[in-house]
PDB file of N, CA and C in Angstrom:
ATOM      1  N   UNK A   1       8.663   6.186  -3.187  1.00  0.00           N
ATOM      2  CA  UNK A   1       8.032   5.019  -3.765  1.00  0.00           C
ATOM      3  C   UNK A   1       8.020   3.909  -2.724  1.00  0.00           C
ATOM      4  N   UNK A   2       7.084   3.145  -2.730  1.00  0.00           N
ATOM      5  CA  UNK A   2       7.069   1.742  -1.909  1.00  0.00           C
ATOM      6  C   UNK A   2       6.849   0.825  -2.751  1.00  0.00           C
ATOM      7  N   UNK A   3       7.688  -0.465  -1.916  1.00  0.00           N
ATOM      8  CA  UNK A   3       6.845  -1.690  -2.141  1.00  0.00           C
ATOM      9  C   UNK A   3       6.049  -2.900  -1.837  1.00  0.00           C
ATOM     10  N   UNK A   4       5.396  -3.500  -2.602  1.00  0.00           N
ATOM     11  CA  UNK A   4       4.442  -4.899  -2.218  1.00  0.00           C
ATOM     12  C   UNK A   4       5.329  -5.921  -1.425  1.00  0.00           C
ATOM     13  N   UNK A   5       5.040  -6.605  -0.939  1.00  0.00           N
ATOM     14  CA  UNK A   5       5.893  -7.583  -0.658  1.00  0.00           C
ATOM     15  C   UNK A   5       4.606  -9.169  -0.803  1.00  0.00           C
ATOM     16  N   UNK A   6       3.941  -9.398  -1.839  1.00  0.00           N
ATOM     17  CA  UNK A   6       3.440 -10.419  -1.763  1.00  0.00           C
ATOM     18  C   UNK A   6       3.456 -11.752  -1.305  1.00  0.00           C
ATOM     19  N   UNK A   7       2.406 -11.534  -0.462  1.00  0.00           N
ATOM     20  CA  UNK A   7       2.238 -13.044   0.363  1.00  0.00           C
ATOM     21  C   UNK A   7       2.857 -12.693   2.350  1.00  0.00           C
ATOM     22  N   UNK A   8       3.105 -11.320   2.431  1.00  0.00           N
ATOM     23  CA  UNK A   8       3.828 -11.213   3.268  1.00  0.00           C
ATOM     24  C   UNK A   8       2.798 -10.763   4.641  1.00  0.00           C
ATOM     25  N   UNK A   9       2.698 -11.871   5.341  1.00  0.00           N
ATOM     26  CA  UNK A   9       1.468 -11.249   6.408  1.00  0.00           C
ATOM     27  C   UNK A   9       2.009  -9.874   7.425  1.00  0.00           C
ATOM     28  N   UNK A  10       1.655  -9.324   8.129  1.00  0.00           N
ATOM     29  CA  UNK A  10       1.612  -8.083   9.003  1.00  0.00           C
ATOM     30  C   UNK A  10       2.222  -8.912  10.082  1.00  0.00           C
ATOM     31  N   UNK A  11       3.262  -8.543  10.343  1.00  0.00           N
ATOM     32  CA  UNK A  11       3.817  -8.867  11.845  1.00  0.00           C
ATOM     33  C   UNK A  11       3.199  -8.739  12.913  1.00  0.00           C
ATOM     34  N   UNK A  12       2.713  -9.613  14.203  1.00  0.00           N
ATOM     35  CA  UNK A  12       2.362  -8.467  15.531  1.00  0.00           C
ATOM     36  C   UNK A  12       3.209  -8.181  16.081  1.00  0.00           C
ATOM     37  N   UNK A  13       4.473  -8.358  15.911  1.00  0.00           N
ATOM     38  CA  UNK A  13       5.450  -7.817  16.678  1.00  0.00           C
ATOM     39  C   UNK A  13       6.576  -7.731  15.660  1.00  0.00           C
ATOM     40  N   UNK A  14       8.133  -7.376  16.337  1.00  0.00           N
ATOM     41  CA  UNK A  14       8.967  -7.228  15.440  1.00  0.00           C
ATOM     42  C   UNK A  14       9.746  -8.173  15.834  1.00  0.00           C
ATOM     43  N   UNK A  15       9.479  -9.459  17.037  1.00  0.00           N
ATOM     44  CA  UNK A  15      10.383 -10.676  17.242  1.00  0.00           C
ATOM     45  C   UNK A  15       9.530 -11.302  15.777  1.00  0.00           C
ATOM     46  N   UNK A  16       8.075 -11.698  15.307  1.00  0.00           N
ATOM     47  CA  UNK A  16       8.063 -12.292  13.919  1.00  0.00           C
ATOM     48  C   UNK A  16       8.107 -11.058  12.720  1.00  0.00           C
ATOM     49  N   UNK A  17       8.920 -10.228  12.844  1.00  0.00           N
ATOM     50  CA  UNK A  17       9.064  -9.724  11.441  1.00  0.00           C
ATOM     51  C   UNK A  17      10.448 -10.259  10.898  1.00  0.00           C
ATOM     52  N   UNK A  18      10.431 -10.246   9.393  1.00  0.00           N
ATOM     53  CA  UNK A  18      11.378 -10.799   8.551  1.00  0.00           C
ATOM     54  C   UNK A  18      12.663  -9.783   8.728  1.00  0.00           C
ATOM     55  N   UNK A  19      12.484  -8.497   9.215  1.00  0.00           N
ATOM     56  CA  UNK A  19      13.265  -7.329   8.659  1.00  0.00           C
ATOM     57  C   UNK A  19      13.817  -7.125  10.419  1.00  0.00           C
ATOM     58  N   UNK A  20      13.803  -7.988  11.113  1.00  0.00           N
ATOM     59  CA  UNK A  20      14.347  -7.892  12.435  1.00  0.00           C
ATOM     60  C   UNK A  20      15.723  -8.593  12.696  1.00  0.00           C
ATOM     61  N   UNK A  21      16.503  -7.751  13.205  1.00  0.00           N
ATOM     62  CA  UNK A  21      17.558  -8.824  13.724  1.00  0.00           C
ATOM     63  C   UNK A  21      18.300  -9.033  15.149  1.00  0.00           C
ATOM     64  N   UNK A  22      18.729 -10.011  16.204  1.00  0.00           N
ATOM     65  CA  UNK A  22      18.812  -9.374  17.000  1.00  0.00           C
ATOM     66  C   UNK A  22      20.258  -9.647  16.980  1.00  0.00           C
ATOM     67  N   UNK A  23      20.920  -8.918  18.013  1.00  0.00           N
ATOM     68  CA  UNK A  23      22.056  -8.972  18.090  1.00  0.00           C
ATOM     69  C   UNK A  23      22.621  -9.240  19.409  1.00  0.00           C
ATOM     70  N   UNK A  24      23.467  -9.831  20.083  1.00  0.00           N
ATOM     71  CA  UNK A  24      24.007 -10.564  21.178  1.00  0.00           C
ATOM     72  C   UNK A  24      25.298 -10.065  21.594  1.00  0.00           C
ATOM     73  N   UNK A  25      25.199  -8.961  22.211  1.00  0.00           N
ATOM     74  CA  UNK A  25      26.728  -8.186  22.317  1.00  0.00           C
ATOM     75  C   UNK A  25      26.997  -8.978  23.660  1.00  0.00           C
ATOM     76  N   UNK A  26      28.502  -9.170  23.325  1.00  0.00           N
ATOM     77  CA  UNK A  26      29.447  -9.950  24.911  1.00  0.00           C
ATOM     78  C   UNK A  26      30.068  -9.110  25.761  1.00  0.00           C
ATOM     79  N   UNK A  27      29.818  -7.904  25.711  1.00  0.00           N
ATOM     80  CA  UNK A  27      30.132  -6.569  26.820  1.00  0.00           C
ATOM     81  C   UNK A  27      29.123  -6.500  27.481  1.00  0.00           C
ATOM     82  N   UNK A  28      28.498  -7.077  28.128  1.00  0.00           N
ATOM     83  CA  UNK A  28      27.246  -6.810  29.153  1.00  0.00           C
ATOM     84  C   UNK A  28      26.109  -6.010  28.657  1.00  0.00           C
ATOM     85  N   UNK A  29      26.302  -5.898  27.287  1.00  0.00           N
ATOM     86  CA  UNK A  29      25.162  -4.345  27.295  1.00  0.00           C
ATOM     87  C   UNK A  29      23.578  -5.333  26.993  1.00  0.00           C
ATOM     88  N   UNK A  30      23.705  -6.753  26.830  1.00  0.00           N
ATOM     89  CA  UNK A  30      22.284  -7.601  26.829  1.00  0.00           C
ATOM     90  C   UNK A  30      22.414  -7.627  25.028  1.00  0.00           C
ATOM     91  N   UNK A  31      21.090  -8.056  24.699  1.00  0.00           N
ATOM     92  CA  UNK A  31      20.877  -8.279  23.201  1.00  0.00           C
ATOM     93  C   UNK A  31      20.213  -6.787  22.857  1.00  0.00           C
ATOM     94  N   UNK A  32      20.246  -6.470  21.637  1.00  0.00           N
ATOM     95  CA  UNK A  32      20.043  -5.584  20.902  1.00  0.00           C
ATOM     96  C   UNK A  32      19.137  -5.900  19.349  1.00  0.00           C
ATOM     97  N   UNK A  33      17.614  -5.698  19.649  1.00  0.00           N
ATOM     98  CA  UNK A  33      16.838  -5.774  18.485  1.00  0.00           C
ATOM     99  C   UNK A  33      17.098  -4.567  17.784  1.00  0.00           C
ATOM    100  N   UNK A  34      16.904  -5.021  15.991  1.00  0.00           N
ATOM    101  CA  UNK A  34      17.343  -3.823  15.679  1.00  0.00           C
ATOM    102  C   UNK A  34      16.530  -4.372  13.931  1.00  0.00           C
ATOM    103  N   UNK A  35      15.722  -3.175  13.853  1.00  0.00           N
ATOM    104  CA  UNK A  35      15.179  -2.928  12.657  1.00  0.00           C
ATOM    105  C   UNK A  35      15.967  -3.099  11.255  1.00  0.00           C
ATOM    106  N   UNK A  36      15.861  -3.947  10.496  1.00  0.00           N
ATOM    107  CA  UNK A  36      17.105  -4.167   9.209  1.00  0.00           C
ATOM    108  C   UNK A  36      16.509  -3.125   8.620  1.00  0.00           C
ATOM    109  N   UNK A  37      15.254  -2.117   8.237  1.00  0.00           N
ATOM    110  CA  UNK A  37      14.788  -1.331   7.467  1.00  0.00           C
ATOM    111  C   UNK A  37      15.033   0.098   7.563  1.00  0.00           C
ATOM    112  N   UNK A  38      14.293   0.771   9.352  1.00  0.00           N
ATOM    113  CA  UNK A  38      14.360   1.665   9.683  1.00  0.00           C
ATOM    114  C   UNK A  38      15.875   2.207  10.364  1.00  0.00           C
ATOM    115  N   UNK A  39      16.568   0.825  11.011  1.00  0.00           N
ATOM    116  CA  UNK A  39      17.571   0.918  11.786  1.00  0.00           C
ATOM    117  C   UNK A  39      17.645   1.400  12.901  1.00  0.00           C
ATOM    118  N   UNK A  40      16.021   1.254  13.360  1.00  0.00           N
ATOM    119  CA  UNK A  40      15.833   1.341  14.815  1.00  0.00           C
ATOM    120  C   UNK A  40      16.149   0.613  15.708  1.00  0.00           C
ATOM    121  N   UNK A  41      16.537   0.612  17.093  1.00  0.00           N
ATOM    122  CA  UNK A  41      16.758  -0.662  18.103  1.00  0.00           C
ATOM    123  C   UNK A  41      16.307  -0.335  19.118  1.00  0.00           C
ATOM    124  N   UNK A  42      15.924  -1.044  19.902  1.00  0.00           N
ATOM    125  CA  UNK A  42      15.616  -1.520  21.339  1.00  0.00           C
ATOM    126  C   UNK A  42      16.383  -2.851  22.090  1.00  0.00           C
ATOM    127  N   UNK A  43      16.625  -2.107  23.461  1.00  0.00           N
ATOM    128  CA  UNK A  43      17.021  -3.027  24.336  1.00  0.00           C
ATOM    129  C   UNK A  43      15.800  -3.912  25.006  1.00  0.00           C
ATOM    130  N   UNK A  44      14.975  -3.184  25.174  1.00  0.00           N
ATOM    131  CA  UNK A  44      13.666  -4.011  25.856  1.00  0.00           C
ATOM    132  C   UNK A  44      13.139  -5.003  24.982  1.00  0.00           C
ATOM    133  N   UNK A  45      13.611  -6.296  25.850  1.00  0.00           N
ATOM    134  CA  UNK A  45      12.987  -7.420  24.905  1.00  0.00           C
ATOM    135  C   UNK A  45      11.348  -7.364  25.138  1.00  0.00           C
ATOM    136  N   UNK A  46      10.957  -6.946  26.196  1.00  0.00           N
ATOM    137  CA  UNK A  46       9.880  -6.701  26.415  1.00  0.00           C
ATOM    138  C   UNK A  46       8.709  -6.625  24.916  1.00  0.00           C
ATOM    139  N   UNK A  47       9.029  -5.235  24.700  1.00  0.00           N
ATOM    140  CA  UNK A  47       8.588  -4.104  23.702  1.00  0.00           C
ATOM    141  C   UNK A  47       9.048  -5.236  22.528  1.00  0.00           C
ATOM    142  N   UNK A  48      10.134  -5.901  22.200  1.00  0.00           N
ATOM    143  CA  UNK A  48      10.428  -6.144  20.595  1.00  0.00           C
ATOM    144  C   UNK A  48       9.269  -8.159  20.938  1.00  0.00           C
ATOM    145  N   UNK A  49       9.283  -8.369  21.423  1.00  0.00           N
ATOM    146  CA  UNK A  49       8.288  -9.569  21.866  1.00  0.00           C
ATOM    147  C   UNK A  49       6.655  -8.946  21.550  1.00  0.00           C
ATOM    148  N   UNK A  50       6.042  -8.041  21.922  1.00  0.00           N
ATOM    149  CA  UNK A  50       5.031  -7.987  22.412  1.00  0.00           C
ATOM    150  C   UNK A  50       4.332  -6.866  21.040  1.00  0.00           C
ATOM    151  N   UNK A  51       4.988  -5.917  20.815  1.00  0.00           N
ATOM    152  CA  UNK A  51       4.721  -5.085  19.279  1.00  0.00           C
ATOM    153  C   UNK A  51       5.945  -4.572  19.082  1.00  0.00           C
ATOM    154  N   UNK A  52       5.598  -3.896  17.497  1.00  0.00           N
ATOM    155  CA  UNK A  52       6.321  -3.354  17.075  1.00  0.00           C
ATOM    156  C   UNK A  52       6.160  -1.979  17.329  1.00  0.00           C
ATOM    157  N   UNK A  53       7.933  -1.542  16.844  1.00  0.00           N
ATOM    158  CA  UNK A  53       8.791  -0.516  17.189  1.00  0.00           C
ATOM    159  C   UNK A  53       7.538   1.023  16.670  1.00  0.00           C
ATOM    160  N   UNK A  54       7.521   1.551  17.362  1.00  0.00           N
ATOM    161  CA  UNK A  54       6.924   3.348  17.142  1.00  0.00           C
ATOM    162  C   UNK A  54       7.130   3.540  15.544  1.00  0.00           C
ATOM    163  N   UNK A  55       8.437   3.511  14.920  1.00  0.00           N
ATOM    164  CA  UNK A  55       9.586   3.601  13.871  1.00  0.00           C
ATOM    165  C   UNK A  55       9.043   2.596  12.442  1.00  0.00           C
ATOM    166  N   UNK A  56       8.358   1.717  12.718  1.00  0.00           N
ATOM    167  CA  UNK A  56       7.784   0.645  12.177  1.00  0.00           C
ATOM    168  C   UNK A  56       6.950   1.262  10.562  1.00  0.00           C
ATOM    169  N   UNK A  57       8.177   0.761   9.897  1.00  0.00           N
ATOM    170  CA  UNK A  57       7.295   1.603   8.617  1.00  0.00           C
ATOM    171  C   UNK A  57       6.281   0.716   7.685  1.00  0.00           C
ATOM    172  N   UNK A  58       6.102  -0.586   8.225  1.00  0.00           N
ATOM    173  CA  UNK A  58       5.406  -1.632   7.813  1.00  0.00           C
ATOM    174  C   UNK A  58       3.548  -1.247   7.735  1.00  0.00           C
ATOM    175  N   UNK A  59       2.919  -1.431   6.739  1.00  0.00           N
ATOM    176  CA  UNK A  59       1.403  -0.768   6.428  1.00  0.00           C
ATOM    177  C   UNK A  59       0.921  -2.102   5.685  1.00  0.00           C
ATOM    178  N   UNK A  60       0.020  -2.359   6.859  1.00  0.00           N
ATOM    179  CA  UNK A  60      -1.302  -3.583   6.981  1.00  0.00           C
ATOM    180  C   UNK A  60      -2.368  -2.701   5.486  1.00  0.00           C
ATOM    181  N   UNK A  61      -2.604  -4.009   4.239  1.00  0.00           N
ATOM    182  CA  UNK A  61      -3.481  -3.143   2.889  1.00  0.00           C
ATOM    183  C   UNK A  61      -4.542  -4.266   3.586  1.00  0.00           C
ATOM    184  N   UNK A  62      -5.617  -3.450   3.913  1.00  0.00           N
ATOM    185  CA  UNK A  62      -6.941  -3.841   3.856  1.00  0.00           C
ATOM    186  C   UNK A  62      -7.451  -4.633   3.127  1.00  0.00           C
ATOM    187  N   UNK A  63      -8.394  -5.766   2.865  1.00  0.00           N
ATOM    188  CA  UNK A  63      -8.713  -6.185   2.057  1.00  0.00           C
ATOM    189  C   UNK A  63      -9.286  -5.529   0.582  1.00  0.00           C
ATOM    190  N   UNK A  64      -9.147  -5.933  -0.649  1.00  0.00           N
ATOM    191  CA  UNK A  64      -9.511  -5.150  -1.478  1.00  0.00           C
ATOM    192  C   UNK A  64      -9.430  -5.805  -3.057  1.00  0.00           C
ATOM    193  N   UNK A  65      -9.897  -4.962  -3.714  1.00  0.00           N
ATOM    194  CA  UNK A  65     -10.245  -5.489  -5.105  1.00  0.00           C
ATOM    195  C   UNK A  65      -9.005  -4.939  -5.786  1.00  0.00           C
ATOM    196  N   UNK A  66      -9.245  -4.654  -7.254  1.00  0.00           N
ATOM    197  CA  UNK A  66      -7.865  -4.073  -7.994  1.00  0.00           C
ATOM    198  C   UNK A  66      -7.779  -3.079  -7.777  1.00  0.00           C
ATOM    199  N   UNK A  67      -6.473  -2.355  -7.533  1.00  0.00           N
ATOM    200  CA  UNK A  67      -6.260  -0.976  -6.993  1.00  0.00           C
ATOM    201  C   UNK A  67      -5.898  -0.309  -7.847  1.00  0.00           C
ATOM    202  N   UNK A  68      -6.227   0.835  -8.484  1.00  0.00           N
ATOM    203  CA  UNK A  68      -6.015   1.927 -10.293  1.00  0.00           C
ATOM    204  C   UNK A  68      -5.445   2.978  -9.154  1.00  0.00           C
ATOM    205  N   UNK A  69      -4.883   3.925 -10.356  1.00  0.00           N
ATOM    206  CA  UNK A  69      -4.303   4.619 -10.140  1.00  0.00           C
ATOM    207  C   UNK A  69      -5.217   6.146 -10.346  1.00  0.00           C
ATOM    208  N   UNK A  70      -6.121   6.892  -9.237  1.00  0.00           N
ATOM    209  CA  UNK A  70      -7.407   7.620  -9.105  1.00  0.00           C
ATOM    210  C   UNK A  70      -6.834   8.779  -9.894  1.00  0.00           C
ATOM    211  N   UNK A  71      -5.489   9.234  -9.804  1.00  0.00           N
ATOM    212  CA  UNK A  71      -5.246  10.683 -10.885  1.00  0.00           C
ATOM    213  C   UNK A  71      -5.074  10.783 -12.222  1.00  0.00           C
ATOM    214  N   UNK A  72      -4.430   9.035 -12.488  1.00  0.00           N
ATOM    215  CA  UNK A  72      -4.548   8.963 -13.752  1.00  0.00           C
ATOM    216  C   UNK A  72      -5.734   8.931 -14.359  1.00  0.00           C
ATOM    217  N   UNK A  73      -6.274   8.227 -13.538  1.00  0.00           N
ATOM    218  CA  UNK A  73      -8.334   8.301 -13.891  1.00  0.00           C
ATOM    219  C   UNK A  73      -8.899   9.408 -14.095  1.00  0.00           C
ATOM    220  N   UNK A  74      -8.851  10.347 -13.136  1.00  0.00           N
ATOM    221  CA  UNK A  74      -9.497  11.564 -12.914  1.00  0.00           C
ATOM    222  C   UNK A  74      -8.619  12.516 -14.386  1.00  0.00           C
ATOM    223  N   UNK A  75      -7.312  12.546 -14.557  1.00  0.00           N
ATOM    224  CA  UNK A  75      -6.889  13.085 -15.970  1.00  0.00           C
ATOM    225  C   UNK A  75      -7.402  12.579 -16.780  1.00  0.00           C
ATOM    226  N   UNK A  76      -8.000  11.671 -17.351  1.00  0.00           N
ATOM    227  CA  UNK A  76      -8.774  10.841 -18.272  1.00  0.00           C
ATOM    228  C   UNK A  76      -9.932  11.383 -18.458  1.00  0.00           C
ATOM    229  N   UNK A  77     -10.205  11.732 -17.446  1.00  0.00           N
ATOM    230  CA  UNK A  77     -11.638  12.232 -17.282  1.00  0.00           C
ATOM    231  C   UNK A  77     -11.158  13.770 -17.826  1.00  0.00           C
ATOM    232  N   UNK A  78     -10.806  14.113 -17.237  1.00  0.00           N
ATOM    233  CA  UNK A  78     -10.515  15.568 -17.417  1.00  0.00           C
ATOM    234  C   UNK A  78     -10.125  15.859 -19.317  1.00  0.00           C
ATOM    235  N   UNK A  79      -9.418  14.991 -19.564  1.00  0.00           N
ATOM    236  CA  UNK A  79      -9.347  15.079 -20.965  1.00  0.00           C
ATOM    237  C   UNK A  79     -10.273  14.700 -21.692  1.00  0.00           C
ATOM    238  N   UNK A  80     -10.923  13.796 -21.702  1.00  0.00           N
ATOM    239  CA  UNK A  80     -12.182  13.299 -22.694  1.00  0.00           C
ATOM    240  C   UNK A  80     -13.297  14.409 -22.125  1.00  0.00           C
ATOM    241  N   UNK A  81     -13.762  14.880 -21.266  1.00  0.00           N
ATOM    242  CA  UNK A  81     -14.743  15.756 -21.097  1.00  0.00           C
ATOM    243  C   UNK A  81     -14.354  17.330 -22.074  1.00  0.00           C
ATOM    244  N   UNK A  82     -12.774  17.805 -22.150  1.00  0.00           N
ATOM    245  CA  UNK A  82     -12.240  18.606 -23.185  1.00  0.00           C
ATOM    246  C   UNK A  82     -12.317  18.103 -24.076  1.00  0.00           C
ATOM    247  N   UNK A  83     -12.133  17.229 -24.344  1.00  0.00           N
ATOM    248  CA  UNK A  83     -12.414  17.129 -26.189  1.00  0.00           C
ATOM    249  C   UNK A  83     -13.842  17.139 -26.236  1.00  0.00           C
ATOM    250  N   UNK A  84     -14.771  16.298 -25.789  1.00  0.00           N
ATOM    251  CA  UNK A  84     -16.079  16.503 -26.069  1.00  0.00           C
ATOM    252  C   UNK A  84     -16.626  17.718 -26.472  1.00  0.00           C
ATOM    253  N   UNK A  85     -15.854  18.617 -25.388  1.00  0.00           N
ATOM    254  CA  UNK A  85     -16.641  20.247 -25.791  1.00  0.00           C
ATOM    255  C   UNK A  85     -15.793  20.752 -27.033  1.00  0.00           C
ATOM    256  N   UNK A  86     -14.386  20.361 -27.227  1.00  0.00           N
ATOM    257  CA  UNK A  86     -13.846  21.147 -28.067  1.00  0.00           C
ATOM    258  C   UNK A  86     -14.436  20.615 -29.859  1.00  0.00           C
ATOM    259  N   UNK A  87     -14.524  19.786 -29.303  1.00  0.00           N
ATOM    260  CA  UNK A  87     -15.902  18.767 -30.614  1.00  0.00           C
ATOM    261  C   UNK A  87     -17.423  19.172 -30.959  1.00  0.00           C
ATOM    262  N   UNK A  88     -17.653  19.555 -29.760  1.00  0.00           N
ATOM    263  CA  UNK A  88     -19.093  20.025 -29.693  1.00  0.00           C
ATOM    264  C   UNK A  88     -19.686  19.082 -29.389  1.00  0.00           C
ATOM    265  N   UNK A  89     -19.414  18.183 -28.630  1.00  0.00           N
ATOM    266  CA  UNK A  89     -20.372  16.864 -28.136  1.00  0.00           C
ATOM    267  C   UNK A  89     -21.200  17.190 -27.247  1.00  0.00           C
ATOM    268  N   UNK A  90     -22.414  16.984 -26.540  1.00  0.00           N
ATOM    269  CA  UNK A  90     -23.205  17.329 -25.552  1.00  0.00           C
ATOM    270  C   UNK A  90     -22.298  16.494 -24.628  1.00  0.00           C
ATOM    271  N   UNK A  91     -22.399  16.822 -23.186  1.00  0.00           N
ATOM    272  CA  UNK A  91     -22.591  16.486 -22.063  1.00  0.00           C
ATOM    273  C   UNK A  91     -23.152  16.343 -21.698  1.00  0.00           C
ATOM    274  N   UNK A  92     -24.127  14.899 -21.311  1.00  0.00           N
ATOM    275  CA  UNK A  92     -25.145  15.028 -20.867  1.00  0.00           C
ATOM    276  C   UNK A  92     -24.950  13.760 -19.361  1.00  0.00           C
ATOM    277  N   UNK A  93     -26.132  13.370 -19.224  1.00  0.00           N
ATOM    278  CA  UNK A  93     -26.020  12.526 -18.339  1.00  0.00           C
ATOM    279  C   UNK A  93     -25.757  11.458 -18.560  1.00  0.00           C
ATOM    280  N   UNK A  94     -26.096  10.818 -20.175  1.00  0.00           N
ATOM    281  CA  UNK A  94     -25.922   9.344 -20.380  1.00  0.00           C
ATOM    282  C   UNK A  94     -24.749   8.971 -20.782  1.00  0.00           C
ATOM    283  N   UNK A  95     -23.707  10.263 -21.528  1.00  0.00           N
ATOM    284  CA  UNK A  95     -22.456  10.369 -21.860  1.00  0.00           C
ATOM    285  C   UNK A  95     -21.668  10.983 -20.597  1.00  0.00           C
ATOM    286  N   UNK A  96     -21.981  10.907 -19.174  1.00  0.00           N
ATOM    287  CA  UNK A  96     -21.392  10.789 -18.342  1.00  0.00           C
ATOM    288  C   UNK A  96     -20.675   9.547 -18.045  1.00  0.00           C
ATOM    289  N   UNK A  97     -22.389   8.910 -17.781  1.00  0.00           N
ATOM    290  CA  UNK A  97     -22.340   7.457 -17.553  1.00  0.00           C
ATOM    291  C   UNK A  97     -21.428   6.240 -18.124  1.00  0.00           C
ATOM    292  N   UNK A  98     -20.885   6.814 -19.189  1.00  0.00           N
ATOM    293  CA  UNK A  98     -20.420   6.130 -20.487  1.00  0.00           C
ATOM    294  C   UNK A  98     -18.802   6.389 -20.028  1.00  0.00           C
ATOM    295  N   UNK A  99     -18.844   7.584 -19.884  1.00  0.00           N
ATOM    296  CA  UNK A  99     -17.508   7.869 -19.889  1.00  0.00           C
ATOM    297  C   UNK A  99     -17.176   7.310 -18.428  1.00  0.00           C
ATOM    298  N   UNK A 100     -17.858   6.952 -17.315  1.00  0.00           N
ATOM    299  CA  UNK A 100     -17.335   6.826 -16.036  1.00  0.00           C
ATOM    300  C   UNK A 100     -16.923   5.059 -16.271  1.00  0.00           C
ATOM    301  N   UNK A 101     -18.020   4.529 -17.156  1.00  0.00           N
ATOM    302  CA  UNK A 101     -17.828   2.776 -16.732  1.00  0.00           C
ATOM    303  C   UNK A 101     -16.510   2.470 -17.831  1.00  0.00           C
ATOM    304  N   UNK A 102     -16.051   3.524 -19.144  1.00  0.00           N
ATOM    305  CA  UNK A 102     -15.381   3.413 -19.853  1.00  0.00           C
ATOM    306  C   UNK A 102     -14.122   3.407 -18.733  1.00  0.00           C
ATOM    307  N   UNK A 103     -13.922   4.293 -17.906  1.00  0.00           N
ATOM    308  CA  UNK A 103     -13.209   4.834 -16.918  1.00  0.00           C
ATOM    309  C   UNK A 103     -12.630   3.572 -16.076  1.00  0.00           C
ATOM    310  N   UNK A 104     -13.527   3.340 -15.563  1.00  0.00           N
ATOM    311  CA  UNK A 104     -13.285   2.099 -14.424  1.00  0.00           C
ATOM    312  C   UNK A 104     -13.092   0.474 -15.229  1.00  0.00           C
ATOM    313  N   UNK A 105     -13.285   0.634 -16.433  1.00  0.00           N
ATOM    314  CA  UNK A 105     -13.377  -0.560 -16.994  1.00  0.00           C
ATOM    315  C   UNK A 105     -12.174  -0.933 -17.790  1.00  0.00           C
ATOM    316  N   UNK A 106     -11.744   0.300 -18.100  1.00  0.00           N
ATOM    317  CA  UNK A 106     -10.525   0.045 -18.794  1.00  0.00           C
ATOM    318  C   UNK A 106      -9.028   0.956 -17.703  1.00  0.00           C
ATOM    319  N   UNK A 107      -9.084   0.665 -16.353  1.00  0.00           N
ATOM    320  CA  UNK A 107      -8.119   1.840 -15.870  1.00  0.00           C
ATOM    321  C   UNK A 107      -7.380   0.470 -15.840  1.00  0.00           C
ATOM    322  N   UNK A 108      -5.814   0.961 -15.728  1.00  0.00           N
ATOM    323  CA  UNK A 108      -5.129  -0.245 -15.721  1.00  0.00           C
ATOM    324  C   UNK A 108      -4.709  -0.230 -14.380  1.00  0.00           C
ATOM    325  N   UNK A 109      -4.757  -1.567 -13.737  1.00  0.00           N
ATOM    326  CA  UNK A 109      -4.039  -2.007 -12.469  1.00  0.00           C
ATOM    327  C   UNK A 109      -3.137  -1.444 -12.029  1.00  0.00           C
ATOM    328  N   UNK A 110      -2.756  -1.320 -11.325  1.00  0.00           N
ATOM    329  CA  UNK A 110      -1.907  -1.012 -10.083  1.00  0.00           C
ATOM    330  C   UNK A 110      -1.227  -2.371  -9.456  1.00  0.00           C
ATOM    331  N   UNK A 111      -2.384  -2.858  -8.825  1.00  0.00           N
ATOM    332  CA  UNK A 111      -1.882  -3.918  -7.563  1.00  0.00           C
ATOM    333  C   UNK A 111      -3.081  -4.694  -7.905  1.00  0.00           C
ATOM    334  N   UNK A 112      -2.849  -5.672  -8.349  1.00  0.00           N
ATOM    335  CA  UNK A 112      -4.217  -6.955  -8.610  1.00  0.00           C
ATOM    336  C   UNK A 112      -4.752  -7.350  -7.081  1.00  0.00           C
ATOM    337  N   UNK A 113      -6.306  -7.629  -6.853  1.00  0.00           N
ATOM    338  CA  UNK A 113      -7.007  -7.975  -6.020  1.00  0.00           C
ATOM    339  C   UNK A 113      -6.460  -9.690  -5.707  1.00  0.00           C
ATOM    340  N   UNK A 114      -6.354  -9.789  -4.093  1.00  0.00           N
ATOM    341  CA  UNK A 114      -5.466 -10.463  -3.640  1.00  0.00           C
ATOM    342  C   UNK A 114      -6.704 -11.694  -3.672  1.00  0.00           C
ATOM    343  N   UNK A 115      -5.838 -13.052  -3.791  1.00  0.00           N
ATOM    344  CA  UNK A 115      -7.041 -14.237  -4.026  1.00  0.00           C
ATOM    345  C   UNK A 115      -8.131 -14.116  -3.216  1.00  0.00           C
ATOM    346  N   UNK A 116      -9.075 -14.596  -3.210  1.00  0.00           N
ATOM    347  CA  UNK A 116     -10.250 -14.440  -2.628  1.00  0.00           C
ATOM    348  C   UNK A 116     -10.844 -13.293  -1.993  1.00  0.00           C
ATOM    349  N   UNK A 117     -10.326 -12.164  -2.800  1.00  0.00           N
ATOM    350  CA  UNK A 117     -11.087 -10.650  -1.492  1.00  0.00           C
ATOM    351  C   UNK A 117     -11.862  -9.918  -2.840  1.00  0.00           C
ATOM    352  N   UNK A 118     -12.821  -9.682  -2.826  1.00  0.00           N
ATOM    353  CA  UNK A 118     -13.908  -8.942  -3.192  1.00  0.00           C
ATOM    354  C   UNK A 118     -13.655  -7.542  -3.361  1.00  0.00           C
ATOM    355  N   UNK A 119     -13.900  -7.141  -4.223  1.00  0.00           N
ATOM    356  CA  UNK A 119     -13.492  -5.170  -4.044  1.00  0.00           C
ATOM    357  C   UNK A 119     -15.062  -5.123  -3.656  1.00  0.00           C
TER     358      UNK A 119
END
């Protein structure tokens, strides 16, 4: 399972991610970035300045409208098209149509469309 983290922009690197920490060892070994999530680290400040870690389990959501859940949909479908026949309803094209906008019109959310983005 994952989660949202609303309002939370995409890091370009992992010096501005929230889930970074660095650490300042006094044995010579230098500072130590280190992933609070994955528990990855790097010595190269280089690399933790400039992008993030290979390890980086962080996923940029595209802009987008409300996001449903497509299997629960598609079972929906799959069931109302069985009863129809087990009813004896035609299938036709206009009781496709019916059943698809019923589909999309009533699927319940997932993840609400983020202010101002358009599905």
């Amino acid at each position: 399972m994952s989660i949202l983290i609303k309002g939370m922009m995409m890091p370009k690197n992992c010096a501005e991610c929230v889930f970074s920490e660095v650490y300042d060892y006094e044995h010579g070994d230098g500072d130590e970035f280190t992933c609070e999530l994955t528990r990855a680290f790097t010595y190269d400040y280089a690399e933790y300045k400039v992008k993030r870690l290979p390890s980086c389990p962080l996923i940029e959501l595209p802009p987008h409208g409300d996001l449903i859940d497509r299997d629960e949909r598609a079972d929906f479908v799959a069931r109302t098209i069985e009863e129809a026949s087990k009813n004896a309803i035609p299938i036709n094209e206009t009781y496709l149509w019916q059943l698809i906008n019923e589909m999309l019109v009533n699927a319940p959310t997932i993840i609400p469309a983020e202010e101002g983005e358009n599905p």
